[in-house]
N, C-alpha and C. Protein backbone atom coordinates (compact mmCIF):
# COMPACT_ATOMS: atom_id res chain seq x y z
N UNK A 1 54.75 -51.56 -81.54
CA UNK A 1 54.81 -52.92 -81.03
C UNK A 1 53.85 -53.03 -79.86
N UNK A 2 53.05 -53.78 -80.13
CA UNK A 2 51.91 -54.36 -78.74
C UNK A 2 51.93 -55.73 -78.57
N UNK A 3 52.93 -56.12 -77.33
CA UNK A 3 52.26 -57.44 -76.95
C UNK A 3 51.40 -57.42 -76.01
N UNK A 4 50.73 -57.91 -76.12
CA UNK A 4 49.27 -57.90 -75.07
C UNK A 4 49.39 -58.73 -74.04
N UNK A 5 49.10 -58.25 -72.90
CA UNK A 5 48.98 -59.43 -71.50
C UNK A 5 47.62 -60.07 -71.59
N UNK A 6 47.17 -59.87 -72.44
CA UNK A 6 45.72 -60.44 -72.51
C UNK A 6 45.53 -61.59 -73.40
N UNK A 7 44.89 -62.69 -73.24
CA UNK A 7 45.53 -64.19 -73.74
C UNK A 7 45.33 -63.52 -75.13
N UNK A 8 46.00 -64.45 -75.93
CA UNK A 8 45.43 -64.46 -77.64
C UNK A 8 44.58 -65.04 -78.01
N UNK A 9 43.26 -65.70 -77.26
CA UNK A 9 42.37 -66.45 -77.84
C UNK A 9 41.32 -64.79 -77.80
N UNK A 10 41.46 -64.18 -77.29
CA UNK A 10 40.37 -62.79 -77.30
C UNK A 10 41.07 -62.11 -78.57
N UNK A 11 41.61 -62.05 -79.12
CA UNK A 11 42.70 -61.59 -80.32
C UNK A 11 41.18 -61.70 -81.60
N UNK A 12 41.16 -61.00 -82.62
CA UNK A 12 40.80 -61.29 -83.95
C UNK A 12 41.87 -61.83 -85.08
N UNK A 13 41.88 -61.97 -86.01
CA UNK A 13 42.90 -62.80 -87.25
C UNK A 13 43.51 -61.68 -87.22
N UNK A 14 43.53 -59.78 -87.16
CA UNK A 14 44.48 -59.29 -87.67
C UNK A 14 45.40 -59.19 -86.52
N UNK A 15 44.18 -58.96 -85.27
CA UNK A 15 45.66 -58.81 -83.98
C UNK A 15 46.35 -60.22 -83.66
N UNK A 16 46.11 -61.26 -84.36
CA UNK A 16 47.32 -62.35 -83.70
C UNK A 16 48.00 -62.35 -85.04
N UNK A 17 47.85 -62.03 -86.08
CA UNK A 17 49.27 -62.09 -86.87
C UNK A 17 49.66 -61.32 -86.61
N UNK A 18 49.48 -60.01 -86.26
CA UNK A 18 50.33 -58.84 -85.74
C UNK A 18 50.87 -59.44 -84.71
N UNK A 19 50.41 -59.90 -83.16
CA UNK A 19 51.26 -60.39 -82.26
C UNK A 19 52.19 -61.16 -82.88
N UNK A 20 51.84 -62.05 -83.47
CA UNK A 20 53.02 -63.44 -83.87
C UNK A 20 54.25 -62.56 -84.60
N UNK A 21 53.57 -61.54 -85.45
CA UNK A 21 55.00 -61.38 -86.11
C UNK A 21 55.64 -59.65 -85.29
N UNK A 22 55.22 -59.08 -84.26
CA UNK A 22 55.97 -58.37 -83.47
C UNK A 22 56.53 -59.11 -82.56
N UNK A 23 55.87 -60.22 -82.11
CA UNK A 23 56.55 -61.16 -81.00
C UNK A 23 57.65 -61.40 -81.73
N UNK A 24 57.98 -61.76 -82.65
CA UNK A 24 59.49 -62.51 -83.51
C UNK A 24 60.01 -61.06 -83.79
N UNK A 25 59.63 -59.84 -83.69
CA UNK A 25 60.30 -59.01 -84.09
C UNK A 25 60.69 -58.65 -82.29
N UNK A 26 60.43 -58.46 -81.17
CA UNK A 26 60.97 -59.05 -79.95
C UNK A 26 61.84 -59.45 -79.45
N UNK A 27 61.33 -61.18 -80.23
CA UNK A 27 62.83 -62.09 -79.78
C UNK A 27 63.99 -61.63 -80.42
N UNK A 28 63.96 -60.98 -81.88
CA UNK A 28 64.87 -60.61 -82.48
C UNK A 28 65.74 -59.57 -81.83
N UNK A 29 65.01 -58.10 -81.25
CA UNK A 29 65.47 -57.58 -80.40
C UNK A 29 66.49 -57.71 -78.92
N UNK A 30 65.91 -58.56 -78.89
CA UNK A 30 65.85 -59.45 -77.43
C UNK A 30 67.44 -60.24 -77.32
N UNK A 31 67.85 -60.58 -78.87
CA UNK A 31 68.97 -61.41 -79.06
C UNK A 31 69.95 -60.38 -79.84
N UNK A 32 69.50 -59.38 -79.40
CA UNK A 32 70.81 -57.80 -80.05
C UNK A 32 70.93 -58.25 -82.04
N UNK A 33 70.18 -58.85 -82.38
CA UNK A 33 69.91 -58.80 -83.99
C UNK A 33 69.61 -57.41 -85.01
N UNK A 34 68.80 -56.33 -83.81
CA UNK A 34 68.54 -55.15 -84.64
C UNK A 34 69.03 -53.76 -84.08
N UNK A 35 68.60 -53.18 -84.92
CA UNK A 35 69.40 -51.33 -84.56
C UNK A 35 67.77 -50.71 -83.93
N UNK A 36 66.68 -51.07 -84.40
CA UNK A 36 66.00 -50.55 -83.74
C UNK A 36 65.17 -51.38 -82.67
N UNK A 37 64.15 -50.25 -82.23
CA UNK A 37 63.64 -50.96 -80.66
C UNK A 37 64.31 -51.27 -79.71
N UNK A 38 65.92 -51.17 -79.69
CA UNK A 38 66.08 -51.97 -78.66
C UNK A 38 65.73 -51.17 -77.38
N UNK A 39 65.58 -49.84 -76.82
CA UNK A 39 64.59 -49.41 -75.92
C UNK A 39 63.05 -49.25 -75.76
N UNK A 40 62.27 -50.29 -76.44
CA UNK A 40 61.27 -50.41 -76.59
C UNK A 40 60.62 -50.61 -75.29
N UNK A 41 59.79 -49.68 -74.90
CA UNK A 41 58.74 -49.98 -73.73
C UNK A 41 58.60 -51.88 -73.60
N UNK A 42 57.73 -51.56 -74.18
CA UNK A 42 56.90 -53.11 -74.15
C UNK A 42 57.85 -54.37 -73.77
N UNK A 43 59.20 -53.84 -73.72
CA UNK A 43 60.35 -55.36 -73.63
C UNK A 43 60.84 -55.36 -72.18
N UNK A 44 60.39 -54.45 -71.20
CA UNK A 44 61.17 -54.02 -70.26
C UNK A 44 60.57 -55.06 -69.21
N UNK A 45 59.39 -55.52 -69.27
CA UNK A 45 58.76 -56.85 -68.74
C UNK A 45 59.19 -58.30 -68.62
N UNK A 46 60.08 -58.13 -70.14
CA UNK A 46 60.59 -59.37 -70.49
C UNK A 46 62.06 -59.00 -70.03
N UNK A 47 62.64 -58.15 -70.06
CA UNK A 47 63.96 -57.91 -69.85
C UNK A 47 64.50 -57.84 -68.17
N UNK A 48 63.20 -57.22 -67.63
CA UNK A 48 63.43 -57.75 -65.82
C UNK A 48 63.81 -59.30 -65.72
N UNK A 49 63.51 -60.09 -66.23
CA UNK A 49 62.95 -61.35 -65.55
C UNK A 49 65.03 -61.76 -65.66
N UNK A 50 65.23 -63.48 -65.08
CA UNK A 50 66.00 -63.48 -65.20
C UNK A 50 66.34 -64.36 -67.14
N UNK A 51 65.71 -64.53 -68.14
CA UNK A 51 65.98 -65.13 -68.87
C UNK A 51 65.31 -64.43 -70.08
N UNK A 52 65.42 -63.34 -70.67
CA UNK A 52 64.05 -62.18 -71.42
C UNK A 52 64.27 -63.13 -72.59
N UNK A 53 65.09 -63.44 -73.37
CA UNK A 53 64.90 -64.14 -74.60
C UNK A 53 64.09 -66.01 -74.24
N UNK A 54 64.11 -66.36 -73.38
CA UNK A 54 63.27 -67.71 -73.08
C UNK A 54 61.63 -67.06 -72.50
N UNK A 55 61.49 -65.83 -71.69
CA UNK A 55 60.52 -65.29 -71.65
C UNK A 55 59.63 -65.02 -72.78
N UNK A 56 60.08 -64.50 -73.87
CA UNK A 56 59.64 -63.87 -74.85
C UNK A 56 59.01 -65.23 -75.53
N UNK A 57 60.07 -66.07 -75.83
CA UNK A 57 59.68 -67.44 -76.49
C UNK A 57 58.49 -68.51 -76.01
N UNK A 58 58.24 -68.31 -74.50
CA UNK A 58 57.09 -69.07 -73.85
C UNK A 58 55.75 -67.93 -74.53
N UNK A 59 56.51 -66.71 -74.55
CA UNK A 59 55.23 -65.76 -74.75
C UNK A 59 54.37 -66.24 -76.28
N UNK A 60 55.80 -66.34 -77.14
CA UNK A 60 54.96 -66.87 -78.63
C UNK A 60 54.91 -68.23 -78.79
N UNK A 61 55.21 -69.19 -77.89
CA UNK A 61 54.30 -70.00 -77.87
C UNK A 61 53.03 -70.43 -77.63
N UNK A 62 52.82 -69.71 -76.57
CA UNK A 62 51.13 -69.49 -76.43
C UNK A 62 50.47 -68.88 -77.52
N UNK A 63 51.09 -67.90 -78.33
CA UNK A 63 50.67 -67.28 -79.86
C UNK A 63 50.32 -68.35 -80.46
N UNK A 64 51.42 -69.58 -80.86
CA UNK A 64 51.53 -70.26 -81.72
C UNK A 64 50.77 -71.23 -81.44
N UNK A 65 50.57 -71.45 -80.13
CA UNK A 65 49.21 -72.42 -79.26
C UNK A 65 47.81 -72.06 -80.00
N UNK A 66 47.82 -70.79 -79.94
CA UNK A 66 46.24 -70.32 -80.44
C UNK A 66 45.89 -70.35 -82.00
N UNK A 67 46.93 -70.30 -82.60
CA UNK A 67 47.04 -70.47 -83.86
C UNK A 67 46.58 -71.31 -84.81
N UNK A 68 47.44 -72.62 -84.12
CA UNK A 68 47.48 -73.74 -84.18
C UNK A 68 45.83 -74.15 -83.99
N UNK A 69 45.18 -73.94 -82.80
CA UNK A 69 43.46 -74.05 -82.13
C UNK A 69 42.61 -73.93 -83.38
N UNK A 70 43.16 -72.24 -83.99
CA UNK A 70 42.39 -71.59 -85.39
C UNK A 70 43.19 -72.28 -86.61
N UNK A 71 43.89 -73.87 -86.79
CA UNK A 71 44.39 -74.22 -87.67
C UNK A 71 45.03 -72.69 -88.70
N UNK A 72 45.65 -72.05 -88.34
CA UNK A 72 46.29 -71.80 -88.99
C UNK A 72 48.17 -71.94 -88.86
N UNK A 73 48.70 -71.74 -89.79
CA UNK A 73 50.36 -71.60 -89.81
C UNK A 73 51.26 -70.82 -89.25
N UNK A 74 52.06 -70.95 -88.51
CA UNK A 74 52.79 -70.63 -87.94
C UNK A 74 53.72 -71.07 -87.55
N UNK A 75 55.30 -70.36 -88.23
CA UNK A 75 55.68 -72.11 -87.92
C UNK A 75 56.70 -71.51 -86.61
N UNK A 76 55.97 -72.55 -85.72
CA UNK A 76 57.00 -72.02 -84.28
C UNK A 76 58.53 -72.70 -84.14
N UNK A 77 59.06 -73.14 -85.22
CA UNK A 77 60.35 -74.02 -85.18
C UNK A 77 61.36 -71.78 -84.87
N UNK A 78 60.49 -70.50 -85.58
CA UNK A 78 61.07 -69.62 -84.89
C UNK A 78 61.20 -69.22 -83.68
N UNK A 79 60.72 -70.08 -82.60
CA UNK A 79 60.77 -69.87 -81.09
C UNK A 79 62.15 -70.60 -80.78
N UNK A 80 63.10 -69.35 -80.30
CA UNK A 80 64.48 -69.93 -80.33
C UNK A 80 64.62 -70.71 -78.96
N UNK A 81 63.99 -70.30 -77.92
CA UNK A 81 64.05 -70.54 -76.52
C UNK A 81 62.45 -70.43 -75.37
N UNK A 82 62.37 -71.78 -74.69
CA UNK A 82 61.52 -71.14 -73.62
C UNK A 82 61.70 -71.25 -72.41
N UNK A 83 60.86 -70.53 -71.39
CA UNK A 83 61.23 -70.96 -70.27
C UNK A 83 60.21 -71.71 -69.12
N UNK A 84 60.47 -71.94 -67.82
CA UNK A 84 59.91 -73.08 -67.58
C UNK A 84 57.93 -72.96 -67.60
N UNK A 85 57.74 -74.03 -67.84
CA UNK A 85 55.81 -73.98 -68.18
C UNK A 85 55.37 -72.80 -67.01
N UNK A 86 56.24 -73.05 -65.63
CA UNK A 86 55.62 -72.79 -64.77
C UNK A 86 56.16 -71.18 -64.11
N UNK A 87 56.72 -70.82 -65.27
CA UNK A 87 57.80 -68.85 -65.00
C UNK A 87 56.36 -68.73 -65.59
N UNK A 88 55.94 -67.37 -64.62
CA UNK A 88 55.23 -66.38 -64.61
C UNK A 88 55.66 -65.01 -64.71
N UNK A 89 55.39 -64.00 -65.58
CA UNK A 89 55.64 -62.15 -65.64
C UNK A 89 54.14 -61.30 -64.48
N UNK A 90 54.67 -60.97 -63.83
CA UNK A 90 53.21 -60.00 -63.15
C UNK A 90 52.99 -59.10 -64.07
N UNK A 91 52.18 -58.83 -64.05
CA UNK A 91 50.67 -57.83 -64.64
C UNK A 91 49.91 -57.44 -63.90
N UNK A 92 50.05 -56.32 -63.58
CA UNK A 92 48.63 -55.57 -63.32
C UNK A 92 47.45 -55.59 -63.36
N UNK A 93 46.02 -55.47 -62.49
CA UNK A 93 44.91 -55.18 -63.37
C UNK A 93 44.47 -54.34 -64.02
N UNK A 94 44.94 -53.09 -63.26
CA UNK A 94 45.11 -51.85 -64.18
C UNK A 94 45.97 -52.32 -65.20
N UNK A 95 46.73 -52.88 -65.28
CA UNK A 95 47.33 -52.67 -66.81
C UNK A 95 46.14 -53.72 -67.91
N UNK A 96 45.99 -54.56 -67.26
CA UNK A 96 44.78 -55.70 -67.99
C UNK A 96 43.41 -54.60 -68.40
N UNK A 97 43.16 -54.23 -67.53
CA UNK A 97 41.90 -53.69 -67.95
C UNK A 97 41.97 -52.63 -69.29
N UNK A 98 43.17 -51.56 -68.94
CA UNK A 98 43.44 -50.55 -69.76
C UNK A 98 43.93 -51.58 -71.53
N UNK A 99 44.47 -52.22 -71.39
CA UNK A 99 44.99 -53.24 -72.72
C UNK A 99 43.08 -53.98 -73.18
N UNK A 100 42.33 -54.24 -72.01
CA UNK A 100 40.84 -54.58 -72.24
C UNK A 100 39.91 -53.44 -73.34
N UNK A 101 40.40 -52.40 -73.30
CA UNK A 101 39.78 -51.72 -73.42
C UNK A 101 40.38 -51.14 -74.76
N UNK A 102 41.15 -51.00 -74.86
CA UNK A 102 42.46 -50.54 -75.94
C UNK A 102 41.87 -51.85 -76.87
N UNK A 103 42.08 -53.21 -76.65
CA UNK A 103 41.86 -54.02 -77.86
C UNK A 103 40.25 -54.20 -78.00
N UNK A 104 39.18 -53.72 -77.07
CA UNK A 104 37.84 -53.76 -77.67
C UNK A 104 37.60 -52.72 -78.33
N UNK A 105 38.40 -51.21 -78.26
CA UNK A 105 38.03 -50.49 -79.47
C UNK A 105 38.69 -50.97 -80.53
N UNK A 106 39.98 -51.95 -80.66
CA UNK A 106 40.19 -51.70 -81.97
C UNK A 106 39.03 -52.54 -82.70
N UNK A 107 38.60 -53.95 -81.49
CA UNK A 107 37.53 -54.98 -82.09
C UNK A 107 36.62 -54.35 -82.63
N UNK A 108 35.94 -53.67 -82.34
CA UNK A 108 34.87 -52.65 -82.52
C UNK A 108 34.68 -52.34 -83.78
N UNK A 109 35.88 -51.94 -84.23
CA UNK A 109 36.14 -51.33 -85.42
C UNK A 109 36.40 -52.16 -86.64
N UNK A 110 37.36 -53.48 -86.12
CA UNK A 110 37.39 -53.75 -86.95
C UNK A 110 36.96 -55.89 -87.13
N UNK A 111 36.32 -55.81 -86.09
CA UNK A 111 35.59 -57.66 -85.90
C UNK A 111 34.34 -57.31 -84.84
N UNK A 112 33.37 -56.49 -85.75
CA UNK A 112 32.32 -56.14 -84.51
C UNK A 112 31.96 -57.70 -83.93
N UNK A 113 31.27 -58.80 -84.62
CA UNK A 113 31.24 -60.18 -83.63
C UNK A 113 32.46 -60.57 -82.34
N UNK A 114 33.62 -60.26 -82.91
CA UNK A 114 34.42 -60.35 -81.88
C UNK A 114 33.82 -60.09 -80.31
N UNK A 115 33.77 -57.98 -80.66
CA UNK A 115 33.53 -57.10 -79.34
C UNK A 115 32.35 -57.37 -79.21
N UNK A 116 31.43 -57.72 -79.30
CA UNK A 116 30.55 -58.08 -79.02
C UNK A 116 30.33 -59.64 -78.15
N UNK A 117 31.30 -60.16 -78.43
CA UNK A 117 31.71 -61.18 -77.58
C UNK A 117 32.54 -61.26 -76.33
N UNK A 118 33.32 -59.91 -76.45
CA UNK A 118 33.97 -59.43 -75.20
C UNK A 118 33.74 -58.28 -74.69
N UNK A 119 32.80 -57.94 -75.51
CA UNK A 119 32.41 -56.37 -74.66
C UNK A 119 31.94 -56.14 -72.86
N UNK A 120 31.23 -57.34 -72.35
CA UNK A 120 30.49 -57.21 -71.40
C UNK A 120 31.68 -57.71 -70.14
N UNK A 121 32.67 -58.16 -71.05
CA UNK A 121 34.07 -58.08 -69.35
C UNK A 121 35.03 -56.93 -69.27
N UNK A 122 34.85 -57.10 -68.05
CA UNK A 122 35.90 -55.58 -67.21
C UNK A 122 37.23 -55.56 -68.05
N UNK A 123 37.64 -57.02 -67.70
CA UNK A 123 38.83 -57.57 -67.66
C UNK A 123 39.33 -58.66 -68.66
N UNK A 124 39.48 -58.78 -69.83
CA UNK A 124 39.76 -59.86 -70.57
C UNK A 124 40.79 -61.15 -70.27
N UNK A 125 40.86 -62.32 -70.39
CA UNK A 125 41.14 -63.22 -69.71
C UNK A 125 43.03 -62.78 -69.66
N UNK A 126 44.03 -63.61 -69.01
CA UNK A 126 45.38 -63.21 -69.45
C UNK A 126 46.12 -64.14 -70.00
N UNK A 127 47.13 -63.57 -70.78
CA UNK A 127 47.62 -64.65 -71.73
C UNK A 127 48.39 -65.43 -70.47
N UNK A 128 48.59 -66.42 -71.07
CA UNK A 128 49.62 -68.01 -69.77
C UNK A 128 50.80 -67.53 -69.41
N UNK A 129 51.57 -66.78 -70.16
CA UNK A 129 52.53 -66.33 -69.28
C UNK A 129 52.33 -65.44 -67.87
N UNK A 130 51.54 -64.67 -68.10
CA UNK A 130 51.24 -63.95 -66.94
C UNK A 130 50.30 -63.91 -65.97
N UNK A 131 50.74 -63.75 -64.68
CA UNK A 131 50.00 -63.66 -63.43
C UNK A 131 49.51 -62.00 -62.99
N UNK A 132 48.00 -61.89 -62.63
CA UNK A 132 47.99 -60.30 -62.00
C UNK A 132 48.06 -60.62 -60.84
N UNK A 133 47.83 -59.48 -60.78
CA UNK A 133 47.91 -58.19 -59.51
C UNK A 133 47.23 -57.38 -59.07
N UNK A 134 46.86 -56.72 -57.72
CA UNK A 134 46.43 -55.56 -57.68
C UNK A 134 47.17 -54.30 -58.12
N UNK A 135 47.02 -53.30 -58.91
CA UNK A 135 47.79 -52.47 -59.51
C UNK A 135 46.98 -51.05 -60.40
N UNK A 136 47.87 -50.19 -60.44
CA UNK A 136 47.51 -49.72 -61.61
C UNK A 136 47.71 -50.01 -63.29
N UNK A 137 47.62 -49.20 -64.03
CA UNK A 137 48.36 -48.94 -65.16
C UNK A 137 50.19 -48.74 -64.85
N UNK A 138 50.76 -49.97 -65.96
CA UNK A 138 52.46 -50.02 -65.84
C UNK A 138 52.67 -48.78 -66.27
N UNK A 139 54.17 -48.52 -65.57
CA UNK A 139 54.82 -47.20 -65.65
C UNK A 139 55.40 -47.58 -66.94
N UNK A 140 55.78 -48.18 -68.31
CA UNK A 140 56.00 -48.66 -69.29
C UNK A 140 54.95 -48.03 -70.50
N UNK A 141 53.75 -48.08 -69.60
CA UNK A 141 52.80 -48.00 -71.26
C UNK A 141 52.63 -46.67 -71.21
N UNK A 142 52.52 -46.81 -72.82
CA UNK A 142 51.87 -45.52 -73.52
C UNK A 142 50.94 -44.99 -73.49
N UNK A 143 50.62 -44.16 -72.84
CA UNK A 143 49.03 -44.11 -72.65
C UNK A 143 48.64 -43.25 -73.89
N UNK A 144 49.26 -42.45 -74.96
CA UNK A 144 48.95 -41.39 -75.48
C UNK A 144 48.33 -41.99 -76.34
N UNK A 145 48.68 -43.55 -76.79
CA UNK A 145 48.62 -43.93 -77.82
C UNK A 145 47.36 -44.59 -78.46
N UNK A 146 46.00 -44.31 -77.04
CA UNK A 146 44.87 -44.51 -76.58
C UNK A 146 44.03 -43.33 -76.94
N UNK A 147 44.51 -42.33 -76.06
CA UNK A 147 43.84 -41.32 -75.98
C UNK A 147 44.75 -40.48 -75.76
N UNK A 148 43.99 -38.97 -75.61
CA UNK A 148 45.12 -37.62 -75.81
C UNK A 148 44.56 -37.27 -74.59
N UNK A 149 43.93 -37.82 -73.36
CA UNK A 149 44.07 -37.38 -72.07
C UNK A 149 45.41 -37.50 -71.00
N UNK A 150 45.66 -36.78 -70.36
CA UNK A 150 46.92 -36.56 -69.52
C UNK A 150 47.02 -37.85 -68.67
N UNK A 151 48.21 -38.17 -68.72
CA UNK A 151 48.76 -39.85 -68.06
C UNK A 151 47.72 -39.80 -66.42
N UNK A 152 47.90 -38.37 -65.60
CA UNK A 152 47.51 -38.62 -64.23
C UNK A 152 45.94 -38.62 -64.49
N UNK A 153 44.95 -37.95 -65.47
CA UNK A 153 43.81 -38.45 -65.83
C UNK A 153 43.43 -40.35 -65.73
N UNK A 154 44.00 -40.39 -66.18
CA UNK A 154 44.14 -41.91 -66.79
C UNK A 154 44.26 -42.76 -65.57
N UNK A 155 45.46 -42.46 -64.92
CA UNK A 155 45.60 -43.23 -63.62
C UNK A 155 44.74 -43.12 -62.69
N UNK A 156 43.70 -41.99 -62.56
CA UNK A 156 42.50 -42.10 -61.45
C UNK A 156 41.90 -42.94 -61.85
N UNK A 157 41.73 -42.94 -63.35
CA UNK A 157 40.26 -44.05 -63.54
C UNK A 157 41.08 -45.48 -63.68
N UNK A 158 42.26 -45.87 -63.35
CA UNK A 158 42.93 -47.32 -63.17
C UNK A 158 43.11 -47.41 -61.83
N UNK A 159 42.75 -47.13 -60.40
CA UNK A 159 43.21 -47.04 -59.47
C UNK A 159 43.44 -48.38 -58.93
N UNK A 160 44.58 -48.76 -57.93
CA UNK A 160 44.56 -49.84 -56.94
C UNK A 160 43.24 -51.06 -57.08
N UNK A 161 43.81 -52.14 -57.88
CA UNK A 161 42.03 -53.01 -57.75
C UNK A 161 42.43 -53.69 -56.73
């Protein structure tokens, strides 16, 4: 499961149907519906706040915002709850940059026009729910799942922006 703090308009067609339909696999979580994930890294963002299932739902609306932009379907009547326009989640820049970098290799690979369109920023824009920060890389992510260098490797080259 990857939801990205990084808006979905930098997304290609395979990573926003993947977001849209891990995001609903999320909210599902989110509302004690399944046996798995429910200690899933990636939810612990949404689960601080005070409302994680209206969190989650502003989150795939902005999915369903971008969607909608690329006329395609989606039908957001599955967004059970949101919360207010103006609730913000913090983010990191270290965590932005490291997720920057993570979704231009997958672009790379697999929508070279894409990365090539976002290759030349540090930092890819952030999705509307979230506000940064100065920071590192979140104590949440996976780093392995990048690369097979050691987590404190990793954190020198994310230091304090």
């Amino acid at each position: 499961m990857r939801l990205w703090s990084i808006h979905p308009r930098c997304l290609d067609r395979q990573g926003l149907l993947a977001l849209w339909r891990e995001g609903l696999l999320a909210q599902k979580v989110l509302t004690g519906k399944t046996k798995g994930y429910k200690f899933h890294p990636q939810l612990i963002r949404f689960r601080e706040g005070s409302s994680p299932l209206a969190l989650i739902g502003s989150y795939l609306h902005h999915v369903a915002e971008e969607a909608k932009r690329r006329e395609y379907t989606f039908d957001d009547s599955k967004i059970l709850k949101r919360a207010s326009p103006r609730t913000r989640i913090a983010v990191s820049r270290g965590q932005l940059k490291y997720e920057t970098e993570h979704l231009l290799k997958k672009l790379n690979n697999r929508t070279p026009p894409l990365y090539k369109m976002w290759a030349r920023k540090s930092i890819l824009p952030t999705h509307p729910l979230f506000r940064s920060f100065a920071g590192g890389i979140a104590a949440w992510e996976k780093i392995t799942k990048v690369t097979d260098r050691p987590r404190s490797q990793i954190m020198r080259r994310y230091p304090e922006l």
